[in-house]
Protein backbone atom coordinates (compact mmCIF):
# COMPACT_ATOMS: atom_id res chain seq x y z
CA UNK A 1 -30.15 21.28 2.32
CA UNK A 2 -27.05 19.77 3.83
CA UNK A 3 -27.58 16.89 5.56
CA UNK A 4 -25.15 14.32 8.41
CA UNK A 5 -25.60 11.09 9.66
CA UNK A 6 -23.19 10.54 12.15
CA UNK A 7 -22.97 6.70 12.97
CA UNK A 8 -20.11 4.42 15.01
CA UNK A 9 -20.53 5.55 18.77
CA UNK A 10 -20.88 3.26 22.10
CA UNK A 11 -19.87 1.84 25.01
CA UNK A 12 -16.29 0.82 25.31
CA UNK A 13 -13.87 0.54 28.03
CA UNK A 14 -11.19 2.90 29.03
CA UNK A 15 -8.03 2.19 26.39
CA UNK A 16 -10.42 0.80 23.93
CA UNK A 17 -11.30 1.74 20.05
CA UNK A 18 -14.07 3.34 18.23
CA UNK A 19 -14.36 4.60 14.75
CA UNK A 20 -17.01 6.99 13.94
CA UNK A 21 -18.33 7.52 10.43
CA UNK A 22 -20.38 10.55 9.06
CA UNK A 23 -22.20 10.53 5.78
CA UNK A 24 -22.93 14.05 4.03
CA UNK A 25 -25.66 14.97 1.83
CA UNK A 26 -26.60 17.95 0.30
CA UNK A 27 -26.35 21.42 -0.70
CA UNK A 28 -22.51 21.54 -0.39
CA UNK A 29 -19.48 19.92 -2.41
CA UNK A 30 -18.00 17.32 -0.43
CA UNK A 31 -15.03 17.18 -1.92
CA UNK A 32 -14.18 20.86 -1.67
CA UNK A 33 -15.24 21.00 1.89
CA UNK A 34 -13.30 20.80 5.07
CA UNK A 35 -15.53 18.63 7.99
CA UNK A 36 -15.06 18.42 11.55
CA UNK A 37 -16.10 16.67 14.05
CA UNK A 38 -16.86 18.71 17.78
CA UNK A 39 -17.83 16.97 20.86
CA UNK A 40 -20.13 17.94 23.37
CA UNK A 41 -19.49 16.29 27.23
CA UNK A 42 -22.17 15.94 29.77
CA UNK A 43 -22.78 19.60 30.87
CA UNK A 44 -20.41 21.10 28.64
CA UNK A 45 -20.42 22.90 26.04
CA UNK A 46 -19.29 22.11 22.62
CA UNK A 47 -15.69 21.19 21.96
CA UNK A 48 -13.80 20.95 18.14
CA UNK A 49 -12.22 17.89 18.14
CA UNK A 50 -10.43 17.51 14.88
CA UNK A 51 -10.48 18.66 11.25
CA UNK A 52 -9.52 17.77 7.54
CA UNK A 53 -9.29 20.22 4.93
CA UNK A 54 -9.83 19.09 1.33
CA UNK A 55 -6.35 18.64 0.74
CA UNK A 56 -6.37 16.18 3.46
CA UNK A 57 -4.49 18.27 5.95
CA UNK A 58 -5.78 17.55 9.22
CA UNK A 59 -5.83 19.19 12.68
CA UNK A 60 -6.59 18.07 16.40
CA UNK A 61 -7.45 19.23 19.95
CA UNK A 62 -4.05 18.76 22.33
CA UNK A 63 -6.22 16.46 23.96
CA UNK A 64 -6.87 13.94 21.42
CA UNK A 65 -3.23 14.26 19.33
CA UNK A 66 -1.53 10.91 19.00
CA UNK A 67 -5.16 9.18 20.16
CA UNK A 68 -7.85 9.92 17.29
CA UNK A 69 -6.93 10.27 13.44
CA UNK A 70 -9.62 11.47 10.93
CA UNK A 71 -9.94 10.94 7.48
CA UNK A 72 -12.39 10.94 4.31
CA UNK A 73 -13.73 9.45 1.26
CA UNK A 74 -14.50 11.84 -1.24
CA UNK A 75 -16.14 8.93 -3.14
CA UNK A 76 -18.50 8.28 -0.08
CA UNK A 77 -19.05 11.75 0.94
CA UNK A 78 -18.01 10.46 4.55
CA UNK A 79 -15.86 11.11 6.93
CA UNK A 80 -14.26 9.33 9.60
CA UNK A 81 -12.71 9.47 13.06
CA UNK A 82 -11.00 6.41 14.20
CA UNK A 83 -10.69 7.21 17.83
CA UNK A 84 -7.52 4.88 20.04
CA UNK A 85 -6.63 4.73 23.90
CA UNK A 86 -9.90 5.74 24.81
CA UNK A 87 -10.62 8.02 28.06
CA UNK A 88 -13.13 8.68 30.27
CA UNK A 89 -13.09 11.84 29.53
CA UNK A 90 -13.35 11.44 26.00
CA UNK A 91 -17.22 10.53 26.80
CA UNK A 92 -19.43 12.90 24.75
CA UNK A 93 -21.57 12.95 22.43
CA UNK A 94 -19.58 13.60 18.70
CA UNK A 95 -21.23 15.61 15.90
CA UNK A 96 -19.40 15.97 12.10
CA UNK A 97 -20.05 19.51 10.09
CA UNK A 98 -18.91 20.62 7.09
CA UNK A 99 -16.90 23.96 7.23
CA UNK A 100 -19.06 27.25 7.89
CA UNK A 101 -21.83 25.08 9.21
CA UNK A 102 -22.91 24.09 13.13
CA UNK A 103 -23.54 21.01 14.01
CA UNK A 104 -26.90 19.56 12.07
CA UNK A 105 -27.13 15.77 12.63
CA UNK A 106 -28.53 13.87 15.86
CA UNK A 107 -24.99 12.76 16.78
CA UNK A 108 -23.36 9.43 17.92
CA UNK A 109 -22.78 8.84 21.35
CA UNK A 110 -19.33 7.51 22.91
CA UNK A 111 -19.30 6.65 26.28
CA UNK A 112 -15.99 5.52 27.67
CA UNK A 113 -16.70 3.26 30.80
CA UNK A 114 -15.56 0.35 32.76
């Protein structure tokens, strides 16, 4: 059973810094695995946000390029996003998932506030 504990989220202030972490379990190899993380925004329905494929190639949403940067630890079986320049609009609440998989753990909330 695959399992994701997303951790890292809050309450920061526009232009501030968050990294989010998310630890996989399971019935899945890591390692061979791209993850993602997707957003979903008050009202709104879910949004990918960025990817990284085993090989470490990565991918991201117009809206975040140049802002967030993800990355892993194959060791840990976690993966990160490291989220800059924070918006309001960036407020959601941000859920990892392996590749073929939907969203499975409770999620970490960021909230981007003055």
């Amino acid at each position: 059973e695959v399992q994701v504990v997303e951790s890292g989220g809050g309450l920061v202030q526009p232009g501030g810094s968050l990294r989010l972490s998310c630890a996989a379990s399971g019935g899945f190899t890591f390692s061979n695995s791209a993850m993602s993380w997707v957003r979903q925004a008050p009202g709104k329905g879910l949004e990918w946000v960025s990817r990284i494929k085993s090989d470490g190639n990565t991918s991201y949403t117009d809206s975040v390029k140049g802002r967030f940067t993800i990355s892993r630890d194959n060791a840990q079986n976690t993966v990160y996003l490291q989220m800059n320049s924070l918006k309001p609009e960036d407020t959601a609440l941000y859920y990892c998932a392996p590749e073929g998989y939907p969203p499975l753990g409770q999620g970490t909330q960021v909230t981007v506030s003055l």
